[in-house]
Each structure stands twice: as C-alpha cells, then as structure tokens.
Protein backbone atom coordinates (compact mmCIF):
# COMPACT_ATOMS: atom_id res chain seq x y z
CA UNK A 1 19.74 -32.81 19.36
CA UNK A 2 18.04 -29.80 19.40
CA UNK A 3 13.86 -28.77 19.13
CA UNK A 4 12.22 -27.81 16.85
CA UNK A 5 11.31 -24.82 18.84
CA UNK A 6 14.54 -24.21 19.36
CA UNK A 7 15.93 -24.87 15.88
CA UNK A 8 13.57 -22.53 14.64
CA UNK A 9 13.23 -19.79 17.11
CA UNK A 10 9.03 -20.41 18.08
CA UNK A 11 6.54 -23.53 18.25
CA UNK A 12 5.83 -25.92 16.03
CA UNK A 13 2.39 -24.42 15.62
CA UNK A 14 3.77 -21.24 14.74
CA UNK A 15 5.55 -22.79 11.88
CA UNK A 16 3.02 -25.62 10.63
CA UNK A 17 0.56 -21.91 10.21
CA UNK A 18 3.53 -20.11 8.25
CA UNK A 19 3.96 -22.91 6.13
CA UNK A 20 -0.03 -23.49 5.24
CA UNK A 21 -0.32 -19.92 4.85
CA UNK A 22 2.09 -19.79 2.10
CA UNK A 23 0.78 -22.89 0.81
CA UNK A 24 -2.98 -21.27 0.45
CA UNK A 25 -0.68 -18.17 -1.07
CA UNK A 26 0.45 -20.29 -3.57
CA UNK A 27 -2.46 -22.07 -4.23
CA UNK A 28 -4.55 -18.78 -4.95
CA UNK A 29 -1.51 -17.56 -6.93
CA UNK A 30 -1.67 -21.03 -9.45
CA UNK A 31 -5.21 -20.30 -9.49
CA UNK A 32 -5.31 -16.98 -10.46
CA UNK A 33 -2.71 -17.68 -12.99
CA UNK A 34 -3.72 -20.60 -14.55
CA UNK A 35 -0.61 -22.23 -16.45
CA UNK A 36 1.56 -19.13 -16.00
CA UNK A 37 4.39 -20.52 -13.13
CA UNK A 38 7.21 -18.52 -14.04
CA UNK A 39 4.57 -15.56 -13.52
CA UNK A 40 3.68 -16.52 -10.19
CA UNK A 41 7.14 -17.27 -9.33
CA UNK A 42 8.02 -13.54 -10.69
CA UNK A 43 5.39 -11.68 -9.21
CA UNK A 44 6.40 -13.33 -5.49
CA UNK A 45 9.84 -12.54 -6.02
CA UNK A 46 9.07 -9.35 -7.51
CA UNK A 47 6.53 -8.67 -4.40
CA UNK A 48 9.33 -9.45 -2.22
CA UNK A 49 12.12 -7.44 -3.38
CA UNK A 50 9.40 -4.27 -3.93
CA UNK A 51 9.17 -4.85 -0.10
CA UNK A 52 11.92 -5.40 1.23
CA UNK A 53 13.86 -2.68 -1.25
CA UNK A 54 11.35 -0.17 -1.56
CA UNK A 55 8.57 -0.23 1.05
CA UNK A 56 10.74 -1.20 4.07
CA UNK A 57 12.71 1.70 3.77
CA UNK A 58 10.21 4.24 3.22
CA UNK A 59 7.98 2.94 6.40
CA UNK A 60 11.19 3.10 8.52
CA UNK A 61 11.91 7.29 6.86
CA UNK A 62 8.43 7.83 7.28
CA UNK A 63 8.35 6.54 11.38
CA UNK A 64 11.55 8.14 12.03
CA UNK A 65 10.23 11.11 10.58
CA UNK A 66 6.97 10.95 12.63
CA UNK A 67 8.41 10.45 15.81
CA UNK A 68 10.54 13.22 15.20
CA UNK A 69 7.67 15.19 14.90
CA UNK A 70 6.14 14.10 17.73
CA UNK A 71 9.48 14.11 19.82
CA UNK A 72 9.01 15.69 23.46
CA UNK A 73 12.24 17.19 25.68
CA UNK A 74 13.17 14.58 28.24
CA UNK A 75 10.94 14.86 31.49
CA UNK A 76 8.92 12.62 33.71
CA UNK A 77 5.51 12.82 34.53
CA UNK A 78 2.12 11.22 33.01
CA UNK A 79 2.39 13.68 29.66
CA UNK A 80 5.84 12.62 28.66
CA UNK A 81 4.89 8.88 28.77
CA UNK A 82 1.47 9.29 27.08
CA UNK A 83 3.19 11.51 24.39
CA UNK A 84 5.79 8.70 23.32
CA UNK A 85 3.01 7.05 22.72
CA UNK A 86 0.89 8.70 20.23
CA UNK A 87 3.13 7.46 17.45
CA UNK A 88 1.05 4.51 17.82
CA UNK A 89 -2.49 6.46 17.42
CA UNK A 90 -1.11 7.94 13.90
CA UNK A 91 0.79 4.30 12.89
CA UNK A 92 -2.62 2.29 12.95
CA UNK A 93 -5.16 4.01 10.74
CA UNK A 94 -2.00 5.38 8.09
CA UNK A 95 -1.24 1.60 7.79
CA UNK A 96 -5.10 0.90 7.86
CA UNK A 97 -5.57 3.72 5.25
CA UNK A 98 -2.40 2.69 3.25
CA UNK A 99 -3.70 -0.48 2.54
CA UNK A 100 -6.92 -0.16 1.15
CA UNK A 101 -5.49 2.24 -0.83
CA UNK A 102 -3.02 -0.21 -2.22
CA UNK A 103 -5.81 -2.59 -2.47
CA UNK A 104 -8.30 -0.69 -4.17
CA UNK A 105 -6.34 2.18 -6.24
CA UNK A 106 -6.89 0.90 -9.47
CA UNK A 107 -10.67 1.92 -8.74
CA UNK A 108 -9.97 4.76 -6.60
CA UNK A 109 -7.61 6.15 -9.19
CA UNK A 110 -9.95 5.43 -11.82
CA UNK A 111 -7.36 3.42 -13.96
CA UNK A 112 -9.70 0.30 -14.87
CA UNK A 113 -12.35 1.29 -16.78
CA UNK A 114 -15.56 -1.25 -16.90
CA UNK A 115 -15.65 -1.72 -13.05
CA UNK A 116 -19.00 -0.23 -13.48
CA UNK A 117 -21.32 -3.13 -14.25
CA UNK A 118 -19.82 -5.54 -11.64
CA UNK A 119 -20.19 -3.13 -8.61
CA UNK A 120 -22.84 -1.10 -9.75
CA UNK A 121 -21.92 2.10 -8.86
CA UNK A 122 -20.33 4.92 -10.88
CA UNK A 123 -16.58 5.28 -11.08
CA UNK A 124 -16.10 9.08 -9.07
CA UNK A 125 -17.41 7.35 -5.76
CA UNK A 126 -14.51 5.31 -4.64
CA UNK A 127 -11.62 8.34 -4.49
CA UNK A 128 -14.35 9.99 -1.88
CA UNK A 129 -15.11 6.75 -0.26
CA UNK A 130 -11.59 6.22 0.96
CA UNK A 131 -11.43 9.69 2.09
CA UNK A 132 -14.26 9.22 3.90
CA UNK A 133 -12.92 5.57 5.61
CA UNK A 134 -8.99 7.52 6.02
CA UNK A 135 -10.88 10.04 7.79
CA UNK A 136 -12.82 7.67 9.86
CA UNK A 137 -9.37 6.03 11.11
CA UNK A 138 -7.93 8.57 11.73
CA UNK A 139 -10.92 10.11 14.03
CA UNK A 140 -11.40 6.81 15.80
CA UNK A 141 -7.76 6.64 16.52
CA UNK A 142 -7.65 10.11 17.95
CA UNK A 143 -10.99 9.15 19.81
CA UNK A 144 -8.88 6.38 21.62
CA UNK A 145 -6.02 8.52 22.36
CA UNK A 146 -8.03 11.00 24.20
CA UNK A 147 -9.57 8.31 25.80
CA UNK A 148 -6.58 6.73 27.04
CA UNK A 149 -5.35 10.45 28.34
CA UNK A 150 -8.51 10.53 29.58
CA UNK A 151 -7.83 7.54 31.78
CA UNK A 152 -4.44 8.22 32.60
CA UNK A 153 -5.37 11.32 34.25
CA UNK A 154 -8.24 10.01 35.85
CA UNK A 155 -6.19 7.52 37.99
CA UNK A 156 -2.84 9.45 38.77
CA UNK A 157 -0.42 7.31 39.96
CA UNK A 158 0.41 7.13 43.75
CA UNK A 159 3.50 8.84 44.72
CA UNK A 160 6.48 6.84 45.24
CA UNK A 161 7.00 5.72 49.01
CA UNK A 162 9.45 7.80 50.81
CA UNK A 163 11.51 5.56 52.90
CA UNK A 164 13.18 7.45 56.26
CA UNK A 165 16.61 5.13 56.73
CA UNK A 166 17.79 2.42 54.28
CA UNK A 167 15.16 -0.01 53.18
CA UNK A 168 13.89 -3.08 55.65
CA UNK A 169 13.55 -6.28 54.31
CA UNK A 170 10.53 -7.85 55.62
CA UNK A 171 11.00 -11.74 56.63
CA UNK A 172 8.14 -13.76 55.81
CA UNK A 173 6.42 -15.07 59.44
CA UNK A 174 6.78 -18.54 60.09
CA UNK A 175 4.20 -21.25 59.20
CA UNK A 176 2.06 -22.48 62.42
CA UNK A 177 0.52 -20.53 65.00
CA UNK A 178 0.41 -16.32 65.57
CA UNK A 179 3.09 -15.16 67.92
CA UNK A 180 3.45 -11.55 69.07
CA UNK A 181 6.48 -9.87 69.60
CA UNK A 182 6.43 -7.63 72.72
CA UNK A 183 7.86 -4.21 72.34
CA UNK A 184 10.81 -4.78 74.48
CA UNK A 185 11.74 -7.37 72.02
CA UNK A 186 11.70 -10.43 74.61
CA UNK A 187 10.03 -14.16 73.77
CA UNK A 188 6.61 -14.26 74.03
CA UNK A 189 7.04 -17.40 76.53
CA UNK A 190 9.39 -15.23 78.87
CA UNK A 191 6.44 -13.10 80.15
CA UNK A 192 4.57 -15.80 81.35
C-alpha cells in the first residue's frame, strides 16, 4: 500500500495546511455571507474558472511576451546569464503591483462612494497612492538587479581548468600512515 506522500505527490504536512487553508477560506466566505451558500459556492467556482479561463492565460501571453522582449542572441559569458534573468526583476513587483490593484480598485478607481468616513481620507488619494507603491516596486526591484550585476561582476568566475592529456582520476590515499612515493616509482621499503 502506498504513502500518503506518495499517493499525493508531497507530505502530509503539506496537505493537512492545504486543507485548513481552505477550511479558514470557507469559513471567512460563510461569514461574510451570512445564510447565502449557493453564493459562496458561486463566487468560488466563479473565482476559479475567472482564473483558470481568464487570468492564467493572460499571465502566460503577458510572460511570453516579456521574455521576448527581453530575449538576448545565444552567447556565454556573465551578461547572457544575468540577462535571462531579469524576467524575474520585472515578474515580482508587476505581480506585487497587480494585486493591490485588484485588491483595492474599487477605491483606487473611485467606484464606491462613502469610503470616506471609514478611512478618513478623501477619495483622489488612493489612484496616486498605488502609483506611488507600483513605482516603489518597481525601483526596488531594479535596485536588486543592479545589485546582483553588481556582484556578479565583482567576483568573475575562475576560468575553466585546462587539462594537457586526458583527465587523471585521482585515487583516494589509503587510511593509516603517510607513505611517499619516490620519483622512480619504487616502494618506499625498497630504499631502505
């Protein structure tokens, strides 16, 4: 009979989190929906297909489209590895920036009205707000990039070792005491 691990593909911690995560998901869902189920059952379904349907597709365009961007000609060296990297740098604070604004749009599109008494602040200052945090990201990101071509140029790596014949295995020396070999290749105990 198989794991658990196996069965499912990771531990049994892994899946005993999954499980009480979408148990607190739910939870907050019945909550905020008091008495509505076939709401909350709607609006995960709904979630899900808008996800899987919509979203998925357009993050996997908008990569591909990036990276073509980005693309290099195919070379060695410290730039061309660096450079198939910076995909990454622009990834993190889009997704970071994405989010909030998926979050927080009804307020930074001004579309709920009334927002005003509960936060105390006027409606105009959120739109700016998010710029302000996008550009943030997307200066921190580029802060760590040059950082991390900093670094890469800083410590070059050593040159490959040029080998004169066909490579040598070394054999590991035996356990107990130190013998030398003389040069002309004879036992130790011979030149006694």
């Amino acid at each position: 009979m198989k794991s658990v691990s196996e069965r499912y593909g990771a531990s049994p911690l892994h899946l005993l989190l999954v499980l009480c995560s979408f148990a607190l998901t739910l939870y907050a869902g019945v909550r905020l929906l008091k008495g509505d189920t076939l709401g909350v059952v709607m609006w995960f379904v709904g979630a899900a297909l808008l996800h899987d349907l919509v979203l998925l597709p357009l993050y996997n365009l908008t990569d591909r489209s990036a990276q073509r961007l980005l693309r290099t000609r195919q070379g060695t060296g410290i730039h061309h590895r660096s450079r198939r990297s910076w995909i990454n740098y622009l990834r993190v604070p889009a997704f970071v920036s994405l989010l909030l604004l998926i979050t927080w749009y009804p307020l930074i599109l001004r579309k709920v009205p009334g927002y005003h008494l509960a936060t105390a602040l006027p409606p105009g200052v959120f739109l700016g707000r998010w710029l302000l945090i996008t550009g943030a990201l997307f200066a921190a990101s580029a802060l760590c990039l040059i950082t991390a071509m900093w670094r890469g140029h800083a410590a070059p790596p050593p040159p490959p070792a040029q080998n004169e014949g066909p490579a040598r295995r070394q054999e590991p020396s035996p356990p107990g005491p130190l013998l030398s070999t003389p040069p002309d290749g004879t036992s130790p105990q011979s030149h006694s």
